[in-house]
C-alpha atoms as a PDB file:
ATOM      1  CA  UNK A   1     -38.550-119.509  17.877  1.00  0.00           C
ATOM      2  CA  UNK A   2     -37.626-123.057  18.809  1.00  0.00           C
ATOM      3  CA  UNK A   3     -34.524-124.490  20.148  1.00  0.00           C
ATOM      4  CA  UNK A   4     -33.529-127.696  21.438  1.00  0.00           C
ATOM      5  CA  UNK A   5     -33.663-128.068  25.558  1.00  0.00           C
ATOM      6  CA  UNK A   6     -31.929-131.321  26.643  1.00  0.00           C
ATOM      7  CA  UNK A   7     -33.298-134.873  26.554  1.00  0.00           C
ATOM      8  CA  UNK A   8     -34.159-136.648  30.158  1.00  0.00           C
ATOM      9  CA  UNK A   9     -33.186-140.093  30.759  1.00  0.00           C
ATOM     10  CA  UNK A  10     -34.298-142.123  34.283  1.00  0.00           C
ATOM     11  CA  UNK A  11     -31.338-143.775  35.884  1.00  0.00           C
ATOM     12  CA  UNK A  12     -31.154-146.323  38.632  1.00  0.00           C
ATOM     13  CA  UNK A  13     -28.333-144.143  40.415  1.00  0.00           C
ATOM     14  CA  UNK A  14     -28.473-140.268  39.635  1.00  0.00           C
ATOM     15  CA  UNK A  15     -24.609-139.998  41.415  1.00  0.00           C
ATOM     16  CA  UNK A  16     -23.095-142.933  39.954  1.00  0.00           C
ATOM     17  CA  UNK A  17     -24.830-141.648  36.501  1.00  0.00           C
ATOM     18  CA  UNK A  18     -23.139-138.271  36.918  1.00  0.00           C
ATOM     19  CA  UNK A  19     -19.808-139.533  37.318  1.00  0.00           C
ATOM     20  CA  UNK A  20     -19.823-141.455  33.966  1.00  0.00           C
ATOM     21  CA  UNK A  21     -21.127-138.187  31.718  1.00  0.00           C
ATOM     22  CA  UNK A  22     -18.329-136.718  33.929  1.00  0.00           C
ATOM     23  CA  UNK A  23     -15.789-138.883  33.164  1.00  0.00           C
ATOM     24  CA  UNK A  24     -16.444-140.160  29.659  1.00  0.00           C
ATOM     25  CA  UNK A  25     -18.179-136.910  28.340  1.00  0.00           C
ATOM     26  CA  UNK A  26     -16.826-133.689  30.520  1.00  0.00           C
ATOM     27  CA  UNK A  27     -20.016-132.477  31.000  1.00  0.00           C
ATOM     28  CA  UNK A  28     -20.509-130.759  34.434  1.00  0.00           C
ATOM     29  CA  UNK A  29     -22.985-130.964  36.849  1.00  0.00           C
ATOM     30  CA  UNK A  30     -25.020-127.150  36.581  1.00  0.00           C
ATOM     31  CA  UNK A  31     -28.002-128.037  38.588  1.00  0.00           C
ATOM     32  CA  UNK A  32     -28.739-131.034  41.220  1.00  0.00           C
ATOM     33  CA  UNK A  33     -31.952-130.927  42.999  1.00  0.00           C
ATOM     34  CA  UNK A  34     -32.316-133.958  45.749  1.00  0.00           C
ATOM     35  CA  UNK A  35     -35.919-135.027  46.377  1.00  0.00           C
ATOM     36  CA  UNK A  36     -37.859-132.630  44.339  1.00  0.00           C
ATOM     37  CA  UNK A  37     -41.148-133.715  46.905  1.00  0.00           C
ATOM     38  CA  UNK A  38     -42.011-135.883  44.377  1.00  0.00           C
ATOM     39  CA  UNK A  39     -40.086-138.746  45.016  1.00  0.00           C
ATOM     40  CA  UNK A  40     -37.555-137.722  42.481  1.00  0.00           C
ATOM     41  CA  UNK A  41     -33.943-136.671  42.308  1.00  0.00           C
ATOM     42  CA  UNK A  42     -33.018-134.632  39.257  1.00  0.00           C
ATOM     43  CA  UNK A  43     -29.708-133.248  37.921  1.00  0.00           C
ATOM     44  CA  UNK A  44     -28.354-131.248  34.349  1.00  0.00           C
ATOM     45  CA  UNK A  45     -25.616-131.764  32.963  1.00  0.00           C
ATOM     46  CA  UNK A  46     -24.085-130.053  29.955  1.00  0.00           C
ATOM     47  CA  UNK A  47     -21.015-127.437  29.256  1.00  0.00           C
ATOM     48  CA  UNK A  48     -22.633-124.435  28.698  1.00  0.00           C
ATOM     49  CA  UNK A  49     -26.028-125.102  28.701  1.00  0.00           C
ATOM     50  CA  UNK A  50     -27.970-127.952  30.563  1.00  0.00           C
ATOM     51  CA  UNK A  51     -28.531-130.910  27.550  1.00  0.00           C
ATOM     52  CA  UNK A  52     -29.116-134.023  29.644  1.00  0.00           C
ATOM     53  CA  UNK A  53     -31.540-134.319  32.496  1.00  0.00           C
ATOM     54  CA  UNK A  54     -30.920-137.237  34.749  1.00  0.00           C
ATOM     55  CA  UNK A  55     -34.632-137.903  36.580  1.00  0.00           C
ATOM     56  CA  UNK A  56     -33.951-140.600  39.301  1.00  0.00           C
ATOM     57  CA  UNK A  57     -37.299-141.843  41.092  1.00  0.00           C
ATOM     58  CA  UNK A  58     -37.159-143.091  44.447  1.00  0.00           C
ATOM     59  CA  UNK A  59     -40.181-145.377  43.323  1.00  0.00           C
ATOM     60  CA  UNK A  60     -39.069-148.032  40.977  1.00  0.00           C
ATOM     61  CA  UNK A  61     -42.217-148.205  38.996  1.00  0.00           C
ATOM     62  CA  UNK A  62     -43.251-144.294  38.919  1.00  0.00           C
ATOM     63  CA  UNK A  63     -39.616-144.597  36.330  1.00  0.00           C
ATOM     64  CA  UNK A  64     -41.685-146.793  33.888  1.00  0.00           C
ATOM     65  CA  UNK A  65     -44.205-144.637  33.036  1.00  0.00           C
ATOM     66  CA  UNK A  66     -45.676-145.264  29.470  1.00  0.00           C
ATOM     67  CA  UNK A  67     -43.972-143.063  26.308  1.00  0.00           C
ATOM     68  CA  UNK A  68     -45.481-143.327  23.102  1.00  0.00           C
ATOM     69  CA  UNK A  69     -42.049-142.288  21.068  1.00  0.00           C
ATOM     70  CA  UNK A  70     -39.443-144.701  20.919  1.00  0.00           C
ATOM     71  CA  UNK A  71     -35.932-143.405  22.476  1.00  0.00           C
ATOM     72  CA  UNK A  72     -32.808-144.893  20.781  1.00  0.00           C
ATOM     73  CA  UNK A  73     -29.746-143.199  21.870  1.00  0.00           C
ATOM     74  CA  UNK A  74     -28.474-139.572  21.801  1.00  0.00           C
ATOM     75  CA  UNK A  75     -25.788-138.169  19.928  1.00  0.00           C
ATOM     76  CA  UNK A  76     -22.642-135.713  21.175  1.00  0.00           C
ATOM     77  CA  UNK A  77     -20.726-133.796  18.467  1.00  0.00           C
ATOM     78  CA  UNK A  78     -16.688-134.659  18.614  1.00  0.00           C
ATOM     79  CA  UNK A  79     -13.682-133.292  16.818  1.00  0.00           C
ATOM     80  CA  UNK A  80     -11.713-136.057  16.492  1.00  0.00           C
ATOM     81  CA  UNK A  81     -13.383-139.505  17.155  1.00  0.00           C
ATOM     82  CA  UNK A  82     -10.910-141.451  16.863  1.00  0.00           C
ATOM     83  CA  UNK A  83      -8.845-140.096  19.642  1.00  0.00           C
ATOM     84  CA  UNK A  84     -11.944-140.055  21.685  1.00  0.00           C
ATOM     85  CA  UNK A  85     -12.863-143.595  21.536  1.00  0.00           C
ATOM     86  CA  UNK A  86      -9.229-143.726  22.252  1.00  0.00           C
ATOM     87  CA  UNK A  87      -9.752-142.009  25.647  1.00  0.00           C
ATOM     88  CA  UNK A  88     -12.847-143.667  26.170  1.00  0.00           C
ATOM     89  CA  UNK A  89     -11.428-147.208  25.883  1.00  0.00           C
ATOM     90  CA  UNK A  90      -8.376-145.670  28.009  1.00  0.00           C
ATOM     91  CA  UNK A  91     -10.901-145.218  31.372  1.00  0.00           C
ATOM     92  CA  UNK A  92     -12.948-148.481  30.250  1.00  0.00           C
ATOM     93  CA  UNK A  93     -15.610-148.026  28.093  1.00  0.00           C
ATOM     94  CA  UNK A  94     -16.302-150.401  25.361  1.00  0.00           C
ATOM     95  CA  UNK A  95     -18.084-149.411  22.005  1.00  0.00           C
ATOM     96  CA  UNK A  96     -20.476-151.282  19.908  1.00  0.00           C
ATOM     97  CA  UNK A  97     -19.463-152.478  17.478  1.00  0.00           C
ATOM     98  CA  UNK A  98     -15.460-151.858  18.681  1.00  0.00           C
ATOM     99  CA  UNK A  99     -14.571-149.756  15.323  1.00  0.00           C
ATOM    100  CA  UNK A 100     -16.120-146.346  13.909  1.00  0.00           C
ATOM    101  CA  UNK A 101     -18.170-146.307  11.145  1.00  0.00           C
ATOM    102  CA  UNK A 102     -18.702-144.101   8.569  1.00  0.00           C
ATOM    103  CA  UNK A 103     -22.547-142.927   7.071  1.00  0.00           C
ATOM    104  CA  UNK A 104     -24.320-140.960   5.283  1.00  0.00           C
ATOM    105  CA  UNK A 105     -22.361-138.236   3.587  1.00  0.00           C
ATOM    106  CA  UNK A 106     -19.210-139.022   5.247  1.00  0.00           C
ATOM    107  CA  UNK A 107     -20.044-138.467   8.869  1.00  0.00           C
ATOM    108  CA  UNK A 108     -17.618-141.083  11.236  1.00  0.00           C
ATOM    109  CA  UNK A 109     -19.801-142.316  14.217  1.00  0.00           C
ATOM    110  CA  UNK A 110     -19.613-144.792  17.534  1.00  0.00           C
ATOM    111  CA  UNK A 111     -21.760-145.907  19.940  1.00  0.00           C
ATOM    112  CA  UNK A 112     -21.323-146.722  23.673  1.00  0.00           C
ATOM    113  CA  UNK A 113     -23.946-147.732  26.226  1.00  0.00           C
ATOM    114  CA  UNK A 114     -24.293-145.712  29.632  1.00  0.00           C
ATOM    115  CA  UNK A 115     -24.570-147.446  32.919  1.00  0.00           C
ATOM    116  CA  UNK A 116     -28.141-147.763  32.768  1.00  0.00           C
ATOM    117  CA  UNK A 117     -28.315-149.345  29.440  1.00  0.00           C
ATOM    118  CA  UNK A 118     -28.563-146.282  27.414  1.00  0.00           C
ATOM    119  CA  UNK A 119     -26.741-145.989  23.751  1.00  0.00           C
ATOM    120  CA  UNK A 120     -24.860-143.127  23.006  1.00  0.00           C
ATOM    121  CA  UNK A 121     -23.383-141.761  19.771  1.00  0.00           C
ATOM    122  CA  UNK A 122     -20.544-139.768  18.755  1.00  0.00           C
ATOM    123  CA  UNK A 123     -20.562-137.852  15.437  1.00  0.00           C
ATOM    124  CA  UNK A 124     -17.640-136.729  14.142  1.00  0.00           C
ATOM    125  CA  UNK A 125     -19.044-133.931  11.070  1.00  0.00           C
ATOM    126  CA  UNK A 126     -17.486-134.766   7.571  1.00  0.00           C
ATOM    127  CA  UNK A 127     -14.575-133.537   6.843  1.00  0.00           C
ATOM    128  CA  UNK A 128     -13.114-133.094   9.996  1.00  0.00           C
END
């Protein structure tokens, strides 16, 4: 059996990082571990279950290490999205482009970028 972990994303400031998912997101901190002995700070964040790991290398260029994939963005499941880009916008954060669209079979989706740069969706399901 397979299931989905959590995707890790380097950030330039691992606290500063936490504080946005925090504040924009909810998710909690369930794990920090400072200096790992390998020059690198780490932290999950999630609700229930860890879903985002936040690597933060003291080293600069140990953080660009080659991938072969290409990373786009990553997606969070919401219930309502208007009221949640409503809440986002409320505490700051500006989405691109400013309106929801909607796709495929009727999903409604927006995209913000973290403070490192990174996009990130939300997907309201169809129907909802």
């Amino acid at each position: 059996m397979v299931r989905f972990s959590h995707v890790g994303l380097v950030v330039a400031d691992l606290n500063r990082s936490i504080e946005f998912y925090a504040k924009t997101l909810g998710l909690k901190c369930l794990e920090q571990h400072p200096d790992t002995g390998r020059g690198l700070d780490i932290a999950f964040l999630g609700s229930d279950a860890p879903v985002l790991e936040l690597l933060c290398y003291k080293d600069a260029t140990k953080a660009e290490r080659p991938a072969r994939g290409r990373y786009d963005h990553f997606a969070w499941y919401v219930d309502d999205l208007d009221q949640m880009m409503q809440d986002l916008q409320d505490k700051g954060v500006e989405f691109v482009p400013p309106e929801a669209q909607t796709v495929l079979d009727g999903r409604k989706i927006a995209f913000f970028f973290g403070p490192d740069g990174e996009r990130v969706e939300l997907v309201q399901p169809a129907g909802k």
